[in-house]
Protein backbone atom coordinates (compact mmCIF):
# COMPACT_ATOMS: atom_id res chain seq x y z
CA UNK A 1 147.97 102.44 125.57
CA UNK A 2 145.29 104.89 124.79
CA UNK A 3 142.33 103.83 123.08
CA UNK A 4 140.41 106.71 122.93
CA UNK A 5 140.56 109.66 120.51
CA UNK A 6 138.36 113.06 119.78
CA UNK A 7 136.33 114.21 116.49
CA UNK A 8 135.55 117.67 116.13
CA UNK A 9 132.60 118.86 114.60
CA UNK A 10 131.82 122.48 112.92
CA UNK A 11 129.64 124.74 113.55
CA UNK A 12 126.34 125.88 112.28
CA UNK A 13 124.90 122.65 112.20
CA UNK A 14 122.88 120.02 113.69
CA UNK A 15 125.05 116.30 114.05
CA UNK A 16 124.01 113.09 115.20
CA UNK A 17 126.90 110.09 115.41
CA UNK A 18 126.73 106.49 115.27
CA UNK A 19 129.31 103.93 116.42
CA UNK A 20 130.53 100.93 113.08
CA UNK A 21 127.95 102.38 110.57
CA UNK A 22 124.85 103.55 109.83
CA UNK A 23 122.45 101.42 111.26
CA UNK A 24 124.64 101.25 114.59
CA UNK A 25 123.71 102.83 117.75
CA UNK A 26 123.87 106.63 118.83
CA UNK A 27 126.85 107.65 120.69
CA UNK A 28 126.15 111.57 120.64
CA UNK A 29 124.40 114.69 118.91
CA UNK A 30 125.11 118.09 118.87
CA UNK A 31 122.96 121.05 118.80
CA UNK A 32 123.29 123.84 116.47
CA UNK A 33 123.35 126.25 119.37
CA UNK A 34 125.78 124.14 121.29
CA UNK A 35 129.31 125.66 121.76
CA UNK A 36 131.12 121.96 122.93
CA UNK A 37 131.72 121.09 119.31
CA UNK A 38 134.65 118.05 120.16
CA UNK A 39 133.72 114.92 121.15
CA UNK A 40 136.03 112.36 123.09
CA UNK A 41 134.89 109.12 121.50
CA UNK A 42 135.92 105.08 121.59
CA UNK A 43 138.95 104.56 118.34
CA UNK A 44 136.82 103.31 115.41
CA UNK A 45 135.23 104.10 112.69
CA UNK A 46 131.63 106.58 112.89
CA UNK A 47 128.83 107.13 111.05
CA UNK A 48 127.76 111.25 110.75
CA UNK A 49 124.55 112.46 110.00
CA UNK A 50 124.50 116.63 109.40
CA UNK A 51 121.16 118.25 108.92
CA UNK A 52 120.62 121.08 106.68
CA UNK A 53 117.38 123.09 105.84
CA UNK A 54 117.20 121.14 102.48
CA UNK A 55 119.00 118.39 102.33
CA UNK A 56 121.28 115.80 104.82
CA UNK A 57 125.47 115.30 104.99
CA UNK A 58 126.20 111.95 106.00
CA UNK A 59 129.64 109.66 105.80
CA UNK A 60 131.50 108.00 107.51
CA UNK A 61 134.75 108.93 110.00
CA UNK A 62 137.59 107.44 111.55
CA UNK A 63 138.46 108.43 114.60
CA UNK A 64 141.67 106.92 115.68
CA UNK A 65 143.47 106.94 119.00
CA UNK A 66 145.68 109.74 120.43
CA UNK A 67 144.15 112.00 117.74
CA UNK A 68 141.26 114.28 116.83
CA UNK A 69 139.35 113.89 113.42
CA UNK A 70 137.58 117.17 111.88
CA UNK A 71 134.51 116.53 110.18
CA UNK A 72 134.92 117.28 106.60
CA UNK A 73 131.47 118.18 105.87
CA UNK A 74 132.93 118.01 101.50
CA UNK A 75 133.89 114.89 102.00
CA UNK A 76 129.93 113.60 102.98
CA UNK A 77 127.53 112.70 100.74
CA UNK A 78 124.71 115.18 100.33
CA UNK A 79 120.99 113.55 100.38
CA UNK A 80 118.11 115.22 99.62
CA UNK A 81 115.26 114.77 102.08
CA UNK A 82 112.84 113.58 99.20
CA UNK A 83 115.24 110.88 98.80
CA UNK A 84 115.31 109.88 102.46
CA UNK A 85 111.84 110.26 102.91
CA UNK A 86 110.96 107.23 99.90
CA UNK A 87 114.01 105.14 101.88
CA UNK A 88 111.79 105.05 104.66
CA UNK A 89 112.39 104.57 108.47
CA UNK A 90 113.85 107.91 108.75
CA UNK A 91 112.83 110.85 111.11
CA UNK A 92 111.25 112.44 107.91
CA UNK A 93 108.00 111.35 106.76
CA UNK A 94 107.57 113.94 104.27
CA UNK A 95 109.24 116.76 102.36
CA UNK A 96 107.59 119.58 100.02
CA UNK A 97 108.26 121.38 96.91
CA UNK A 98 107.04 124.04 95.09
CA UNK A 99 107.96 124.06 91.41
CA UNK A 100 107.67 126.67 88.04
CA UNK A 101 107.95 125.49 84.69
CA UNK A 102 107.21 126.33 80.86
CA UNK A 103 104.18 124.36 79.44
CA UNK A 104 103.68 123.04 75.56
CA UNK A 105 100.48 121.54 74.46
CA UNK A 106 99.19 119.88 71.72
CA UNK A 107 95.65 121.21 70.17
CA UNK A 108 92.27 120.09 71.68
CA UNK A 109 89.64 122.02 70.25
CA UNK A 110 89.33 121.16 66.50
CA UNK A 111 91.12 123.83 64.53
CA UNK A 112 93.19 125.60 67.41
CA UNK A 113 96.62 126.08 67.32
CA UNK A 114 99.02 124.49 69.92
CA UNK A 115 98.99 126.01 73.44
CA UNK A 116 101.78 127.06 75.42
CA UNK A 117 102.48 128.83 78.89
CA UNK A 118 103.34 128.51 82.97
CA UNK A 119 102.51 125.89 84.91
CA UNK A 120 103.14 126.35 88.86
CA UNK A 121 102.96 123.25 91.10
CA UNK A 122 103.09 122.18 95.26
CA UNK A 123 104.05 118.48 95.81
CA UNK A 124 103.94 116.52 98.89
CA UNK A 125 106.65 113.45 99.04
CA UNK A 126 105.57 110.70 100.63
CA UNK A 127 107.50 107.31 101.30
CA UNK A 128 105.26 105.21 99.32
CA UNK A 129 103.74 108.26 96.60
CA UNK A 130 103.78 111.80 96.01
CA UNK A 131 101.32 113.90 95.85
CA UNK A 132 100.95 117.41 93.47
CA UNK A 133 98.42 119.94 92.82
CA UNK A 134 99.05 122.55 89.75
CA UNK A 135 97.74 125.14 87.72
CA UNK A 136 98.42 126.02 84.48
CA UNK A 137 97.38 128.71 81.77
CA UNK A 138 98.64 128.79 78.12
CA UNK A 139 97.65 130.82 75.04
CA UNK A 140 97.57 129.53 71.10
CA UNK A 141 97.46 131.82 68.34
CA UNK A 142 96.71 131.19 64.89
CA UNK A 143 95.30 133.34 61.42
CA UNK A 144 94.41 133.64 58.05
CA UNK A 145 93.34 135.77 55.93
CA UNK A 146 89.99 136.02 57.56
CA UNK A 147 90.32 135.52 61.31
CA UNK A 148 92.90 135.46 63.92
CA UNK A 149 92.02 133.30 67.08
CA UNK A 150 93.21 132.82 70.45
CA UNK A 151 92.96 129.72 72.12
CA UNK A 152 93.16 129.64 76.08
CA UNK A 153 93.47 127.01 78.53
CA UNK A 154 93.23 127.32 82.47
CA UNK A 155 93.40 124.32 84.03
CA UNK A 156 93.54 122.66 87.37
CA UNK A 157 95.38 119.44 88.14
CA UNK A 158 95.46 116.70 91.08
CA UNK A 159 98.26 114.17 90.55
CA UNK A 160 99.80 110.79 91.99
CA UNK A 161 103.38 109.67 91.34
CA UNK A 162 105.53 106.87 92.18
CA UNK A 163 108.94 108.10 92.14
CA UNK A 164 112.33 105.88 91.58
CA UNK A 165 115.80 107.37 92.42
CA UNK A 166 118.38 106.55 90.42
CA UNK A 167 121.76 108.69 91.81
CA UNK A 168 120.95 112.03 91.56
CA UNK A 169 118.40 111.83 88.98
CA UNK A 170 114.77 110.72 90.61
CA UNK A 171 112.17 109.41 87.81
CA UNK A 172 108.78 109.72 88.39
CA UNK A 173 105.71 107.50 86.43
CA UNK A 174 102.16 109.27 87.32
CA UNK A 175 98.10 109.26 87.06
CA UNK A 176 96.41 112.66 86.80
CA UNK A 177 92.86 114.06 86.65
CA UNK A 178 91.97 117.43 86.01
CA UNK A 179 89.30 120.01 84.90
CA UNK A 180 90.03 123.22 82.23
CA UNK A 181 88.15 126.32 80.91
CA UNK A 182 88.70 126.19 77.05
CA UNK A 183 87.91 129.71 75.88
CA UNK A 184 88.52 130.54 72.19
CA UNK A 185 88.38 134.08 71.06
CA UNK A 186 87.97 135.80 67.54
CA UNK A 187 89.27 138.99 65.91
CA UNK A 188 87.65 139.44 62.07
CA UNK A 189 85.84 141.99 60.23
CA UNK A 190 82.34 139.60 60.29
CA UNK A 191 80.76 138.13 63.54
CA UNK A 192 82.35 135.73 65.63
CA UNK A 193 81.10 135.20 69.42
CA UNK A 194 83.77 133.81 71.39
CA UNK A 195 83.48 130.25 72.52
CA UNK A 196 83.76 128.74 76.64
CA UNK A 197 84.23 125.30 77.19
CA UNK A 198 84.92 123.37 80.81
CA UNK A 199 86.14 119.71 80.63
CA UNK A 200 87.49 117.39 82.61
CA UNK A 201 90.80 115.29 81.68
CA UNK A 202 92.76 112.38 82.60
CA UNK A 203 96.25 111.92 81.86
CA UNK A 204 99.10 109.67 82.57
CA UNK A 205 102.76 110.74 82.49
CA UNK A 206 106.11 110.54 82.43
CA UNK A 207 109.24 112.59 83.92
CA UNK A 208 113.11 113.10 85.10
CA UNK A 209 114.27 115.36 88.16
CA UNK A 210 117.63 116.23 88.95
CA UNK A 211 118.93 118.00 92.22
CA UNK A 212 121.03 120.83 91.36
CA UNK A 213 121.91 122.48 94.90
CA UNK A 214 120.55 122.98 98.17
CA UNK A 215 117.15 121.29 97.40
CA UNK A 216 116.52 123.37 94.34
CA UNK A 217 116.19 120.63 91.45
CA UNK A 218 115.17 121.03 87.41
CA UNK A 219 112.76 118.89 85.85
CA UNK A 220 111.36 117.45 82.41
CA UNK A 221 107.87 115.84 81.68
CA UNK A 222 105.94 114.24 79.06
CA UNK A 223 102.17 113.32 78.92
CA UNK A 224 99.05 112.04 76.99
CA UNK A 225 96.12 113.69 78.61
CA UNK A 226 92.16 113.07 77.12
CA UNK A 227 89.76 115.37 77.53
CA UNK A 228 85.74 115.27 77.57
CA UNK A 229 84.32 117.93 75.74
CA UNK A 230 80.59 118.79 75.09
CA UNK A 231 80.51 119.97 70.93
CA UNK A 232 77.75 121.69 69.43
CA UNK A 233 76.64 119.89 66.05
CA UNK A 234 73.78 120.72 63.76
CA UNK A 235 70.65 119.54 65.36
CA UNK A 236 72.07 118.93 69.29
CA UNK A 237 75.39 118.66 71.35
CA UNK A 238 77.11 115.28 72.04
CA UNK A 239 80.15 114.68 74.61
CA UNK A 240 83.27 113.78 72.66
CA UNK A 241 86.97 112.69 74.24
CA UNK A 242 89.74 114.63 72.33
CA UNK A 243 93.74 113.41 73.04
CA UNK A 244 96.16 115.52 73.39
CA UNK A 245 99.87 115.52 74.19
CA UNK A 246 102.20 117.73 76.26
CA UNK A 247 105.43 118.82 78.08
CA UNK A 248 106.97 120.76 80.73
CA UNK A 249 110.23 121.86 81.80
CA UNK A 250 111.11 123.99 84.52
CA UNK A 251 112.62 123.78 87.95
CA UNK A 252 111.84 123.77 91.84
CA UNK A 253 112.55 123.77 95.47
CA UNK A 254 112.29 121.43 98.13
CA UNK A 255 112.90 121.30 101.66
C-alpha cells in the first residue's frame, strides 16, 4: 500500500513546508530559481508558507497517497508582513512603509483660518511599536473687506504607535512630538508685515489602516495636538499653549 504522495508547487516563488501545521517541523523549501518544483512527501496534511515582495501566502494542504496536490496559491491566506512582524517569532523583524495623505487642521494662531494640505510619512514596524517620521505643509486662507491672509504651516513630526490588528483592518493608538514654522502673510492696501512663528507640539492620536493589495494599504487619522507659541502682547511676549485638532486620510505602501 503506498503511503506516499507528491505536491507540486508553482513557480515564481519562494516556499517553505511544514509537516501537521504550522508550528510543525520543516520538511522542504524551494527556491525561486529552482526548476524541481514537485515534491514527493509522507500522506498528510502540510502547512505552506509562500513569500512575496509584500506580503506572505500561507494554508494548509493535503497531500494524500498515490496522488499529487497543486498548490493553489487563491486558496492561501494572504498576510501582510506588518502583521507578521507584531505576531512575533517570525523571520521578519521589521517591515517599512512609506505613506501620502491629505491633511485638515484646525486653527492655531488666533484669527487664522483652518489649514489644509499633504502630509508624506516613512514608518518602521516593529513587533512591540512602530515608529514614523512625517512632514507636512498646509495653507489657510481667509478675507474681509480689508485684508486677505494666508496662514502656513510646515511642520516636522516624530511618532510612536502601538498597533492592534483586527482582520484586515490594523488600528493604531499613538504619542507624537513635533516642531512647525507658523508663517502668516498679508495682502491689504495699509501695512501689514508678515508674521514667523516656530513651536513645538505634542499630540496624541488615533487611526484605522486597511490593506488593499500587494502591501499598498489606505488609512484614516484623528488627533488633538497642543502647541507652544511665544505671542507678542502690549508691553512683552509670554509663551502660550494653543489646541488644535486634525485629520488625515490618504494611503501607502509597505513591504
Amino acid at each position: 500500500m503506498r503511503t506516499s504522495g507528491g505536491l507540486l508547487v508553482p513557480a515564481r516563488r519562494n516556499y517553505l513546508v511544514l509537516r501537521g501545521g504550522a508550528d510543525g517541523p520543516v520538511v522542504a523549501e524551494v527556491g525561486l530559481a529552482e526548476r524541481a518544483r514537485r515534491l514527493s512527501l509522507r500522506a498528510g496534511r502540510y502547512f505552506v508558507v509562500v513569500g512575496g515582495r509584500s506580503q506572505l501566502l500561507e494554508g494548509e494542504v493535503d497531500v494524500r497517497a498515490g496522488q499529487v496536490a497543486l498548490v493553489d496559491e487563491a486558496a492561501l491566506s494572504r498576510v501582510e508582513y506588518a502583521h507578521l512582524v507584531r505576531r512575533g517569532g517570525g523571520a521578519r523583524t521589521s517591515a517599512h512603509a512609506l505613506s501620502l495623505g491629505y491633511w485638515l487642521r484646525s486653527s492655531v494662531i488666533q484669527g487664522a483660518s483652518p489649514c489644509h494640505g499633504l502630509v508624506v510619512g516613512y514608518a518602521l514596524d516593529l513587533e512591540q511599536i512602530s515608529l514614523s517620521a512625517r512632514v507636512s505643509a498646509c495653507r489657510g486662507t481667509h478675507a474681509n473687506e480689508v485684508v486677505t491672509a494666508h496662514d502656513d504651516e510646515l511642520r516636522l513630526d516624530v511618532r510612536g504607535l502601538r498597533a492592534v490588528d483586527i482582520g484586515i483592518v490594523t488600528v493604531e493608538i499613538g504619542v507624537a512630538a513635533g516642531l512647525s514654522v507658523l508663517h502668516q502673510t498679508f495682502e491689504t492696501l495699509g501695512t501689514a508685515p508678515s508674521r514667523t512663528a516656530f513651536a513645538p507640539s505634542v499630540g496624541v492620536s488615533l487611526g484605522a489602516t486597511i490593506e488593499v493589495f500587494a502591501g499598498v494599504f489606505a488609512f484614516l487619522e484623528a488627533s488633538g495636538r497642543t502647541y507652544f507659541l511665544v505671542v507678542a502682547t502690549d508691553s512683552s511676549e509670554v509663551l502660550r499653549a494653543r489646541f488644535a485638532v486634525d485629520g488625515t486620510v490618504g494611503f501607502g505602501k509597505r513591504w
